[in-house]
Every structure is written in C-alpha cells, then in structure tokens.
PDB file of N, CA and C in Angstrom:
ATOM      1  N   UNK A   1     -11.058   6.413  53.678  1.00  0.00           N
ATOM      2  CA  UNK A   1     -10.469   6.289  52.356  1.00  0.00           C
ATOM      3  C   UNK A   1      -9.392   5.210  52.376  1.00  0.00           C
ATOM      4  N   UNK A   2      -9.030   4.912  51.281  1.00  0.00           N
ATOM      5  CA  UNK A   2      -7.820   3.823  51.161  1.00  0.00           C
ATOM      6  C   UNK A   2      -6.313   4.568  50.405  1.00  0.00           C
ATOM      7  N   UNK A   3      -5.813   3.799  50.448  1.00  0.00           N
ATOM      8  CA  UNK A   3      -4.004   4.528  49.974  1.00  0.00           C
ATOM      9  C   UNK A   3      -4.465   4.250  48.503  1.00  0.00           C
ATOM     10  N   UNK A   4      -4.222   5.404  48.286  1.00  0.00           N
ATOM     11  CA  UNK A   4      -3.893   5.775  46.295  1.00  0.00           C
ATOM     12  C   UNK A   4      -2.620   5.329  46.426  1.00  0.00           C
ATOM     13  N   UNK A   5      -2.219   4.972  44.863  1.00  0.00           N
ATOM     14  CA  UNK A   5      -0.887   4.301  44.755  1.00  0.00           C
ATOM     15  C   UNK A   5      -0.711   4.738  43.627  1.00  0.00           C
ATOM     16  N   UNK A   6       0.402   5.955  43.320  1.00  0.00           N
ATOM     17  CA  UNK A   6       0.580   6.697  42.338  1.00  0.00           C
ATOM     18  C   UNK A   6       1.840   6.592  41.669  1.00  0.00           C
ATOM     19  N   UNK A   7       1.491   7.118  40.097  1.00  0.00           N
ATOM     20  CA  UNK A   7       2.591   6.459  39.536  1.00  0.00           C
ATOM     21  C   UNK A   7       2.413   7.899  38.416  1.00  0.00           C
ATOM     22  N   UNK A   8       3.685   8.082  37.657  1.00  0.00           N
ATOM     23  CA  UNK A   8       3.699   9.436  36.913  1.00  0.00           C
ATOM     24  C   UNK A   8       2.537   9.468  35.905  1.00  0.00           C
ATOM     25  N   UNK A   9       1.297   8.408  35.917  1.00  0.00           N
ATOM     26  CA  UNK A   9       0.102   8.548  34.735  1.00  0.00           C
ATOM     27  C   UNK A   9      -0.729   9.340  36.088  1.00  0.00           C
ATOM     28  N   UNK A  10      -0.903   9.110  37.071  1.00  0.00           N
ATOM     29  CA  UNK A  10      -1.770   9.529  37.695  1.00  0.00           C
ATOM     30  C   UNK A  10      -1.675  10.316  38.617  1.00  0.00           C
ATOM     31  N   UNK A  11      -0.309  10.897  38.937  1.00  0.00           N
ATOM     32  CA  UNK A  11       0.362  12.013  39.699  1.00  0.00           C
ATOM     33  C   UNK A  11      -0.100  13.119  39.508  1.00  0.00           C
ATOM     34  N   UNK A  12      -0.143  13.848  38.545  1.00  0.00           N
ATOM     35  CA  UNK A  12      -0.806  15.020  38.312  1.00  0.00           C
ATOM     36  C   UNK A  12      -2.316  15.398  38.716  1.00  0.00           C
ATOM     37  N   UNK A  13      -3.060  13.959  38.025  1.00  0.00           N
ATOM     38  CA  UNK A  13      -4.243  14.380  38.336  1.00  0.00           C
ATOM     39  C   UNK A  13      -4.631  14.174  40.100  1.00  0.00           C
ATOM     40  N   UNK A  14      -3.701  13.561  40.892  1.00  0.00           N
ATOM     41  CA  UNK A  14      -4.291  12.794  41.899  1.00  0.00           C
ATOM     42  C   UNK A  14      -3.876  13.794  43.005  1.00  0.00           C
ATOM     43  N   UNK A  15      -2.445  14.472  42.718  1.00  0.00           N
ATOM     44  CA  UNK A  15      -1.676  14.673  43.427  1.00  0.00           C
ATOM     45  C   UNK A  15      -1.520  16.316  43.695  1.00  0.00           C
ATOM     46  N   UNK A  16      -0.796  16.643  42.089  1.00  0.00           N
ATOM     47  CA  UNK A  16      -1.523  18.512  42.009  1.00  0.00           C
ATOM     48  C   UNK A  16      -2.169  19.028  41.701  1.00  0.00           C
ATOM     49  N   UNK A  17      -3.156  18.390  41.169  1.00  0.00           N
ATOM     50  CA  UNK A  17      -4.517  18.881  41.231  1.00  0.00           C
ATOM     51  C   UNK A  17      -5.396  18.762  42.180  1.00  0.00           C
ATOM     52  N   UNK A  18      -5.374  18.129  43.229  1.00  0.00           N
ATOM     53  CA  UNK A  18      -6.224  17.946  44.340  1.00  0.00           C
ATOM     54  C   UNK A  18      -6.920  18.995  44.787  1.00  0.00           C
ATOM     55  N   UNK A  19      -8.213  18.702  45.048  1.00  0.00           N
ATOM     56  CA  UNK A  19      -8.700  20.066  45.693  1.00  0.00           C
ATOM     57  C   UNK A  19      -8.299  20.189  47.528  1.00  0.00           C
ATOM     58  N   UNK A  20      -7.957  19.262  47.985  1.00  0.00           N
ATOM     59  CA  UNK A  20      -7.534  18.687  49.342  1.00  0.00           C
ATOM     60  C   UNK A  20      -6.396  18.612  49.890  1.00  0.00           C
ATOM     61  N   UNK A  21      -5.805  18.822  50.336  1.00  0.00           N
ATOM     62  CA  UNK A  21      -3.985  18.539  50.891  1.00  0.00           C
ATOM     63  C   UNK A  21      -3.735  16.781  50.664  1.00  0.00           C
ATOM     64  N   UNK A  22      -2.461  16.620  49.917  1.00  0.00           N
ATOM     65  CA  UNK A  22      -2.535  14.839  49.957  1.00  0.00           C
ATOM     66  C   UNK A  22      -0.634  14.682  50.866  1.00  0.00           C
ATOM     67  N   UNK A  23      -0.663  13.908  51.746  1.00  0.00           N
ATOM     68  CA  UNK A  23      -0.002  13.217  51.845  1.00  0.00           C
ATOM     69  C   UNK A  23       1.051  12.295  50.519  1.00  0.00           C
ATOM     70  N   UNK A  24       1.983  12.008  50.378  1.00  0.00           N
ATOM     71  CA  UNK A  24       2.813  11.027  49.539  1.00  0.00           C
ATOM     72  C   UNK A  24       3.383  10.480  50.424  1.00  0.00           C
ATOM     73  N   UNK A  25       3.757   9.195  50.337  1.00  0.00           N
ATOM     74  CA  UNK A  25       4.928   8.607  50.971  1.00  0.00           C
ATOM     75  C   UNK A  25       5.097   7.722  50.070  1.00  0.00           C
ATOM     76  N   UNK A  26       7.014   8.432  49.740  1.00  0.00           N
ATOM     77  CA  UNK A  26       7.892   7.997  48.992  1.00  0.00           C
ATOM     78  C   UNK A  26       8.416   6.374  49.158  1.00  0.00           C
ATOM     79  N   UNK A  27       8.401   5.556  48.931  1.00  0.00           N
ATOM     80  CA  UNK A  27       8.977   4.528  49.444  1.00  0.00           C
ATOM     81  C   UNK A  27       9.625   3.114  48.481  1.00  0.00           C
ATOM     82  N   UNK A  28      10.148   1.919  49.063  1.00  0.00           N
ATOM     83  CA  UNK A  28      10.526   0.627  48.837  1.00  0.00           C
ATOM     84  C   UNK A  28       9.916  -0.609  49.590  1.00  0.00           C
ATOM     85  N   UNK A  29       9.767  -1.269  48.716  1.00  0.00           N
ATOM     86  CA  UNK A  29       9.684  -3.001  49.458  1.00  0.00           C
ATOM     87  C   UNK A  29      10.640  -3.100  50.514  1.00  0.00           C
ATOM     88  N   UNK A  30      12.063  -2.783  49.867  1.00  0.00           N
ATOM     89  CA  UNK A  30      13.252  -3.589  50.498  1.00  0.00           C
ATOM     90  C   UNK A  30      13.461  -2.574  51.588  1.00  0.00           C
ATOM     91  N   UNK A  31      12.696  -1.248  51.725  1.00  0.00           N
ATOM     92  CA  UNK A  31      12.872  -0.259  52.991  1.00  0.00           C
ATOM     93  C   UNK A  31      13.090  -1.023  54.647  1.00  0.00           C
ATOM     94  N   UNK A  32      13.164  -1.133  55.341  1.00  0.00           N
ATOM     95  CA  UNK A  32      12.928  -1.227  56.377  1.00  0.00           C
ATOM     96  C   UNK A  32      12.191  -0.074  57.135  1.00  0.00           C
ATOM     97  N   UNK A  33      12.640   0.879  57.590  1.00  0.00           N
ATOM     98  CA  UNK A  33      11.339   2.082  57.860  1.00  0.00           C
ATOM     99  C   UNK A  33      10.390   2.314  57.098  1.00  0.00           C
ATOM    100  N   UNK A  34      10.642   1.716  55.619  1.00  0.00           N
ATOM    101  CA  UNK A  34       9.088   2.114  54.934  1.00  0.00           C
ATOM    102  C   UNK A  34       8.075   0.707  55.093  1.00  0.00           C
ATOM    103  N   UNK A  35       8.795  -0.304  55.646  1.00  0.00           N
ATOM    104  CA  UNK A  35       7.804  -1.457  56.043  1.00  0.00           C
ATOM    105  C   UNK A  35       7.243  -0.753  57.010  1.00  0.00           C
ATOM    106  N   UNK A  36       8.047  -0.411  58.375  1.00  0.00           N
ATOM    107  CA  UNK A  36       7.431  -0.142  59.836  1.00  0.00           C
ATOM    108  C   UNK A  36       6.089   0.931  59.066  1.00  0.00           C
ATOM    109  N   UNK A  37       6.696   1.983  58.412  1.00  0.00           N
ATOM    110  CA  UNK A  37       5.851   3.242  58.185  1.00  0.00           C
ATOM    111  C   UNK A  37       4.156   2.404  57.522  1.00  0.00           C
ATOM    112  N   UNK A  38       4.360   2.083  57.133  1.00  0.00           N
ATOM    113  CA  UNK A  38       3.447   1.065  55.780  1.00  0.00           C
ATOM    114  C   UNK A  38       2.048   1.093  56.714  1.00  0.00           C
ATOM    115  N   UNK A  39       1.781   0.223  57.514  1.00  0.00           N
ATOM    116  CA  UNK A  39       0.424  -0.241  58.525  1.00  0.00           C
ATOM    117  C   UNK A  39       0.227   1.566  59.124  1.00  0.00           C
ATOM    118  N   UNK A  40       1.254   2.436  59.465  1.00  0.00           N
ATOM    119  CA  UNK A  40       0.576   3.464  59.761  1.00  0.00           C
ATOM    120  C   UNK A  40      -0.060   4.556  58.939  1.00  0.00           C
ATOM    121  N   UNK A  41       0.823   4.234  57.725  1.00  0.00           N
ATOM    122  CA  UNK A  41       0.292   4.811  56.506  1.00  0.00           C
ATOM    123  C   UNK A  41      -1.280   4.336  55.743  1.00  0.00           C
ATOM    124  N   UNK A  42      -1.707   3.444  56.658  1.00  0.00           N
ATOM    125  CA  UNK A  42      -2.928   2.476  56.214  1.00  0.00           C
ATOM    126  C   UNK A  42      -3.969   3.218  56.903  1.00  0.00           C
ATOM    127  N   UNK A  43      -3.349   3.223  58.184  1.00  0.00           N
ATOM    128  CA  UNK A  43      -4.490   3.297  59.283  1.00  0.00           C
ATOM    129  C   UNK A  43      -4.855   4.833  59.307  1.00  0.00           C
ATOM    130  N   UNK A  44      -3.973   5.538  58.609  1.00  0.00           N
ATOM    131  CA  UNK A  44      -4.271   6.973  58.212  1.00  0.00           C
ATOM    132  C   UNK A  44      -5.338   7.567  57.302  1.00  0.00           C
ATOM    133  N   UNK A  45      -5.076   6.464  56.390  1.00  0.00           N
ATOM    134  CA  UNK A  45      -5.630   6.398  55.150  1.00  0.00           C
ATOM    135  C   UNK A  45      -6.978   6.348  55.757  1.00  0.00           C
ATOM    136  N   UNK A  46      -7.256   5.655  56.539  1.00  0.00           N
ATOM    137  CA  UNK A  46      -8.763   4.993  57.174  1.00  0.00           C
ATOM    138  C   UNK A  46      -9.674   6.051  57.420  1.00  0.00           C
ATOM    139  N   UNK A  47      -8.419   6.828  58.719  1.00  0.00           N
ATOM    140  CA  UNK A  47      -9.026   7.629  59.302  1.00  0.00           C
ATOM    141  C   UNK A  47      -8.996   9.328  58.739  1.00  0.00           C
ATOM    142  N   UNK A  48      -8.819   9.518  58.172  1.00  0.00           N
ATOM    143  CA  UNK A  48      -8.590  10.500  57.198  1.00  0.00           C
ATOM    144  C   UNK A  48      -9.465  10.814  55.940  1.00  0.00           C
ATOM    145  N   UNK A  49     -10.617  11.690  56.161  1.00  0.00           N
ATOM    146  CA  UNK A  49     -10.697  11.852  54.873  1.00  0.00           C
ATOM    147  C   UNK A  49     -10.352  13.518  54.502  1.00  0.00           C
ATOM    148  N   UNK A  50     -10.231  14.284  55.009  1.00  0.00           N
ATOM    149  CA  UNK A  50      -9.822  15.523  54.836  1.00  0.00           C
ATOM    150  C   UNK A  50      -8.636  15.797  54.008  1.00  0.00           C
ATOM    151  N   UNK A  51      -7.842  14.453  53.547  1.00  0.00           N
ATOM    152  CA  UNK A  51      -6.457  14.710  52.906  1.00  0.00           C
ATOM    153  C   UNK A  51      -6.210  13.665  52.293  1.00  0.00           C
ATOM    154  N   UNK A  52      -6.123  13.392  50.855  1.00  0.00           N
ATOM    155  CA  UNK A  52      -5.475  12.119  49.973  1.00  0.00           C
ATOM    156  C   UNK A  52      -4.050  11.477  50.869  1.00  0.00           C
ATOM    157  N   UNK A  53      -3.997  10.268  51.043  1.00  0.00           N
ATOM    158  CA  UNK A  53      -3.086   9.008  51.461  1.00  0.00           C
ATOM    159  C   UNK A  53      -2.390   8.732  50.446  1.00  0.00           C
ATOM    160  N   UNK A  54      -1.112   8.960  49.781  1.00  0.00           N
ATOM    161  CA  UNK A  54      -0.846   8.180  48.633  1.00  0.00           C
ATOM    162  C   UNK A  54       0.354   7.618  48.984  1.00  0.00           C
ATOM    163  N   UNK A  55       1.025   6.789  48.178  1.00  0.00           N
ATOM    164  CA  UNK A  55       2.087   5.916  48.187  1.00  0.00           C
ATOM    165  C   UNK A  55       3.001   6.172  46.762  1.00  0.00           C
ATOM    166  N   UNK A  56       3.822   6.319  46.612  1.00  0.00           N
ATOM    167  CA  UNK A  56       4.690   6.208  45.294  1.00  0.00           C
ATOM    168  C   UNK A  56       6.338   5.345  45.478  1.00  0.00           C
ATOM    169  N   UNK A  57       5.871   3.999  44.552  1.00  0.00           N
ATOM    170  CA  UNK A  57       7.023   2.587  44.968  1.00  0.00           C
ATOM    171  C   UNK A  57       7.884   3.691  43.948  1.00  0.00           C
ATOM    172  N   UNK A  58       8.844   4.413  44.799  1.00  0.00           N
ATOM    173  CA  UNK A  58      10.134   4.634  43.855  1.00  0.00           C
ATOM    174  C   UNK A  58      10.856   4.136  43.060  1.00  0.00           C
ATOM    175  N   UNK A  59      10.978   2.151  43.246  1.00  0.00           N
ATOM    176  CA  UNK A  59      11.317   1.245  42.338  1.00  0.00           C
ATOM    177  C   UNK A  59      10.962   1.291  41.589  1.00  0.00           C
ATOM    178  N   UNK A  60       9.460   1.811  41.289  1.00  0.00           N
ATOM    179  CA  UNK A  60       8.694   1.418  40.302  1.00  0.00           C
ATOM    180  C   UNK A  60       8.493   2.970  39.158  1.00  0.00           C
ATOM    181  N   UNK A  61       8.827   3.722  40.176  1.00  0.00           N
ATOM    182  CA  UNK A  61       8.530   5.099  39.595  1.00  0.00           C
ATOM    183  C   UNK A  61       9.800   6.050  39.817  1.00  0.00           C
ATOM    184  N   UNK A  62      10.921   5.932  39.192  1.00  0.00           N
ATOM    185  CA  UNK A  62      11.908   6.834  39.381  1.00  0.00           C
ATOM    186  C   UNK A  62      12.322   7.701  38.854  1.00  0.00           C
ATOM    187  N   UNK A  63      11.377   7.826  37.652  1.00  0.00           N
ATOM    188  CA  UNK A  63      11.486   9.402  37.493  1.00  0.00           C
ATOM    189  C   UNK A  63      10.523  10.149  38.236  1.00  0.00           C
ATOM    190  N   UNK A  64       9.454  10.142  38.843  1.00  0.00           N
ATOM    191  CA  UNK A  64       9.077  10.898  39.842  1.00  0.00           C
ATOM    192  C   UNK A  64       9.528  10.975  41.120  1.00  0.00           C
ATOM    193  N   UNK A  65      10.378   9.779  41.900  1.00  0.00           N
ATOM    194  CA  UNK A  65      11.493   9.937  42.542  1.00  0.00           C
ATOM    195  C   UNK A  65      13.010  10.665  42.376  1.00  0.00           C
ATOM    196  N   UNK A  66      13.340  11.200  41.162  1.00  0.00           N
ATOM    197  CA  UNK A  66      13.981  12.016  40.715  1.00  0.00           C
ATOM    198  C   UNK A  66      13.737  13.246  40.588  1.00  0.00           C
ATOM    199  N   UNK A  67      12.232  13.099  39.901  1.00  0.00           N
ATOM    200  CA  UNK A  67      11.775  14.706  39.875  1.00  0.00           C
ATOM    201  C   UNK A  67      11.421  15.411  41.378  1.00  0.00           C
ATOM    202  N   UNK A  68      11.207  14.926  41.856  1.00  0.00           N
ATOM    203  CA  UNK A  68      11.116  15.365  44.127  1.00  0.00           C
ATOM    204  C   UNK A  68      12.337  15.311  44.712  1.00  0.00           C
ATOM    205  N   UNK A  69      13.589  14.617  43.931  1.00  0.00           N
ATOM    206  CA  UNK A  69      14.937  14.473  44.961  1.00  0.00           C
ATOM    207  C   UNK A  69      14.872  13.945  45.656  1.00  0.00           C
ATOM    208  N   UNK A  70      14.375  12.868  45.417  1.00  0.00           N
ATOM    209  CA  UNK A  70      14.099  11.560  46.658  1.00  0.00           C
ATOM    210  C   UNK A  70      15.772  11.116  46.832  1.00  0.00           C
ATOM    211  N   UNK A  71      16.303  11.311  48.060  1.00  0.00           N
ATOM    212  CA  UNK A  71      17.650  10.625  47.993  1.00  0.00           C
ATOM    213  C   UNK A  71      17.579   9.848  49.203  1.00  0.00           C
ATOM    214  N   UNK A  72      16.914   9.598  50.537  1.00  0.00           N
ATOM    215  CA  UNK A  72      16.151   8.628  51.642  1.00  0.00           C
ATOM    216  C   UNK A  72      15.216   8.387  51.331  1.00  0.00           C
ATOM    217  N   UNK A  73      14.807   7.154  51.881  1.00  0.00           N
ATOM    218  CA  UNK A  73      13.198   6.691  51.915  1.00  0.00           C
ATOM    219  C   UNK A  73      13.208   6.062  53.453  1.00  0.00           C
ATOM    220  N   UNK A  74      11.441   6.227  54.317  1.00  0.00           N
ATOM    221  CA  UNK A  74      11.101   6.691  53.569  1.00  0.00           C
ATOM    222  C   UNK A  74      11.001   8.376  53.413  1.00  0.00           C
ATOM    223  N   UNK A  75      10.430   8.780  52.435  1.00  0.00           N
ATOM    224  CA  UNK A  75      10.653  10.533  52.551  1.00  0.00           C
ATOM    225  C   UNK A  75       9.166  10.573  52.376  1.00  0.00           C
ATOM    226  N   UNK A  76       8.243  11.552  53.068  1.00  0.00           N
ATOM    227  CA  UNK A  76       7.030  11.824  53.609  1.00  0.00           C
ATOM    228  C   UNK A  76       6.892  13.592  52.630  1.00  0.00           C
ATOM    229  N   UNK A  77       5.842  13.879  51.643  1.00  0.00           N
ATOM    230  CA  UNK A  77       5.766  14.852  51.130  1.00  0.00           C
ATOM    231  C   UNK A  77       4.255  15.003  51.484  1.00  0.00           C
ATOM    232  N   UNK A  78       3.624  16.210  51.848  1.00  0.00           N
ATOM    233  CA  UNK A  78       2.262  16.977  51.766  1.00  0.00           C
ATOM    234  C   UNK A  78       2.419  18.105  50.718  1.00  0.00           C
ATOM    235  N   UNK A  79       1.616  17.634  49.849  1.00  0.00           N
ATOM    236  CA  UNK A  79       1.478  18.939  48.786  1.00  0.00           C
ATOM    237  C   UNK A  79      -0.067  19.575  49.085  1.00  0.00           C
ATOM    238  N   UNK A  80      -0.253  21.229  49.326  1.00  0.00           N
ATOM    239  CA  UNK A  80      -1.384  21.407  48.469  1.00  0.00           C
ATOM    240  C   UNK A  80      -1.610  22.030  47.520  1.00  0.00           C
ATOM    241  N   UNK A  81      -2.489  22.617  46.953  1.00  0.00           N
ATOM    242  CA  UNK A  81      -2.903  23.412  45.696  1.00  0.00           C
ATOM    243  C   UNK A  81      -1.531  22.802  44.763  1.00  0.00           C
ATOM    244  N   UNK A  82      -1.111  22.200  44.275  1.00  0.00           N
ATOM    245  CA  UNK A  82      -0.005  21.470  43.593  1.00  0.00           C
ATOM    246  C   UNK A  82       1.641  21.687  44.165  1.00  0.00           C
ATOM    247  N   UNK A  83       1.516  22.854  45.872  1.00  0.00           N
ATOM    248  CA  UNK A  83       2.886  23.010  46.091  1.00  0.00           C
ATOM    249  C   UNK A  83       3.224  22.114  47.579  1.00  0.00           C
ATOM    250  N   UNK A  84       4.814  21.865  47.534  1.00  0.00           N
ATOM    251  CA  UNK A  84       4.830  20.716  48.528  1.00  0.00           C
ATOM    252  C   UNK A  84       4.883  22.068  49.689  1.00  0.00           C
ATOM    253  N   UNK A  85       4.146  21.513  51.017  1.00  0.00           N
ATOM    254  CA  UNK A  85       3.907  22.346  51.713  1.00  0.00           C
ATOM    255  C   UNK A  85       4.954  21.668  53.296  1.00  0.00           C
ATOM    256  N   UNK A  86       5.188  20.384  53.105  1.00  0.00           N
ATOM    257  CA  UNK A  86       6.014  19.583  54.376  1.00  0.00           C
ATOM    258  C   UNK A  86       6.629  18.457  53.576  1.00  0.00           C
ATOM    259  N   UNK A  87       7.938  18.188  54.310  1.00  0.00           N
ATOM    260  CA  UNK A  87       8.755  17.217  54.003  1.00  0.00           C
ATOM    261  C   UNK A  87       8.934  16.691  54.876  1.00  0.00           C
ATOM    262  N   UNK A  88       8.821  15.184  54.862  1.00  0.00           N
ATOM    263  CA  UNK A  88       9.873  14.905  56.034  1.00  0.00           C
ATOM    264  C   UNK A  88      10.518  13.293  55.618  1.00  0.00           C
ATOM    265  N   UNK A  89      11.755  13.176  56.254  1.00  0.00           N
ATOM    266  CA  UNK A  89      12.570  11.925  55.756  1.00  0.00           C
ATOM    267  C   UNK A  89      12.540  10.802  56.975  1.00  0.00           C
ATOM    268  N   UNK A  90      12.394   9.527  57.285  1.00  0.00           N
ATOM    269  CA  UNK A  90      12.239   8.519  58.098  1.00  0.00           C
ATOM    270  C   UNK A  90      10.675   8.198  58.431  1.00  0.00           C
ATOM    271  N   UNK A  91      10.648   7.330  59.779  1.00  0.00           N
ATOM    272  CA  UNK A  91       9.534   6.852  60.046  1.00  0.00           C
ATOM    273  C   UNK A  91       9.161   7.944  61.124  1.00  0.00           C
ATOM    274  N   UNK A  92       7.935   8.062  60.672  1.00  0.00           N
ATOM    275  CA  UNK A  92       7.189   8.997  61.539  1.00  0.00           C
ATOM    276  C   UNK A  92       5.868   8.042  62.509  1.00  0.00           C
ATOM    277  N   UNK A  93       5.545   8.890  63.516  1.00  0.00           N
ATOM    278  CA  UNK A  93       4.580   8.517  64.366  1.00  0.00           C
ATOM    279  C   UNK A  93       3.082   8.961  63.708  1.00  0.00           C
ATOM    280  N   UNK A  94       2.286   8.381  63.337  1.00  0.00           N
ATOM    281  CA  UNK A  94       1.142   8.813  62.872  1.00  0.00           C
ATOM    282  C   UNK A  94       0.633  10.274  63.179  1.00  0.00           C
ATOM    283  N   UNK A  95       0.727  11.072  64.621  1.00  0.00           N
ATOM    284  CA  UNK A  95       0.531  12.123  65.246  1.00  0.00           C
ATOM    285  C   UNK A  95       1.559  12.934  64.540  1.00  0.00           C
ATOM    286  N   UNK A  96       2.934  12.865  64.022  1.00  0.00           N
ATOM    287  CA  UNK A  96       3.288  13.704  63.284  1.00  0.00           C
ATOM    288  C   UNK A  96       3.113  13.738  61.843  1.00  0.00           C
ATOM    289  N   UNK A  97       2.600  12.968  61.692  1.00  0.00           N
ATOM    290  CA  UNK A  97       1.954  13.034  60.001  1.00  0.00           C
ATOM    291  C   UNK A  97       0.661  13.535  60.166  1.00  0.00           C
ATOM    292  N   UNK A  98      -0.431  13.332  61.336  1.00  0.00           N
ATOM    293  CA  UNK A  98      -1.488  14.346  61.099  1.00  0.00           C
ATOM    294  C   UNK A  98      -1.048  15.739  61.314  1.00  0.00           C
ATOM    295  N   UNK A  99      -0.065  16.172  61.864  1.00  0.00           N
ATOM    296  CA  UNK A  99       0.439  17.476  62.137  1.00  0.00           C
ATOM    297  C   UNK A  99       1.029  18.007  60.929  1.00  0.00           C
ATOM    298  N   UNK A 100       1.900  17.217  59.818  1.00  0.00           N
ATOM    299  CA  UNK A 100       2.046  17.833  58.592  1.00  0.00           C
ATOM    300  C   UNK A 100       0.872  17.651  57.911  1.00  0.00           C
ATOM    301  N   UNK A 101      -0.405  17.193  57.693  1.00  0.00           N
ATOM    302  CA  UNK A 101      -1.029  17.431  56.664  1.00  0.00           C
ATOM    303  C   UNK A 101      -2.141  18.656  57.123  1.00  0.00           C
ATOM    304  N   UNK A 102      -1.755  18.806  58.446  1.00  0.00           N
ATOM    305  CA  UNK A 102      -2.702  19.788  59.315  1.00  0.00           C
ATOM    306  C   UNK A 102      -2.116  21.300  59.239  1.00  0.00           C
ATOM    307  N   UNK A 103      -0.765  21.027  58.852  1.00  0.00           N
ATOM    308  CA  UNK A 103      -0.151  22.313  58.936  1.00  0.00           C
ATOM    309  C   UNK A 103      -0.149  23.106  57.290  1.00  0.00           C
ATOM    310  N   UNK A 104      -0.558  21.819  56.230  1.00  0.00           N
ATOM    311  CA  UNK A 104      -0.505  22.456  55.164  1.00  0.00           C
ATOM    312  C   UNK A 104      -1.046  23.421  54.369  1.00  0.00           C
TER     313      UNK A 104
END
C-alpha cells in the first residue's frame, strides 16, 4: 500500500471508520524527526497491508491537530474500530511501529 494523506474531509472516512487498525503520523515539513521518520513511514506503508499508513501535515490541518492534542511532532497515533489504541511522540524505529499497530 502507499501513505494516505489525510486531511479533516477524509479523516473520518479513512481513519474511524476503518475496518483495519491505521497508523497516523502527525507531522511537519520543517520537523526534523518527522523528516528522519518520513522514508520509514514509506517503507511501512510498502510493507504493510494489514493496517492503513497515513500522514496528517498538521500545518495544513490544525484543527485535527487540535482535536488529538498534538503538542510534539512527530506524534505517532494507531486507532482501531475509531478508538486511538497507541500513542507515541518522536522518531521511532520501524520495529516499534509494527509493535504498536500489532498491539492494537
């Protein structure tokens, strides 16, 4: 699969409605850990189909960065059945992001 790139028109349907556990990662351009995070967030996407990959540019979308309490980026959310099931804030190692969407 490839990274969904979600924005509050397509959040709902993409995100809590899923029949699947999805990944989010909260993020910025101007991030520095959300650059590093970025290529692993890709290569996830790849290898993954058991769980939606998404991305949400907080620049671009801040009232759904408001509505989650985004106050770091980047900040790493797994929701399923529409509830967030893992959080996590910084750059993660790919192996702990399959472990939160595994645990959800």
């Amino acid at each position: 699969m490839t990274v969904l790139h979600i924005n509050k028109d397509n959040f709902q349907q993409e995100v809590l409605n899923s029949d699947k556990p999805v990944l989010v990662d909260f993020w910025a351009s101007w991030c520095g850990p959300c650059r590093m995070l970025s290529p692993v967030i890709e290569e996830l996407a790849k290898e993954t189909d058991h769980a939606k990959i998404c991305k949400v540019n907080v620049d671009e979308e801040p009232e759904l960065a408001r509505k989650f309490g985004i106050m770091s980026i980047p900040t790493i959310m797994v929701f399923k059945n529409g509830n967030i099931t893992n959080t996590s804030v910084g750059f993660k190692p790919k192996q702990e992001l399959i472990k939160m969407i595994h645990s959800a």
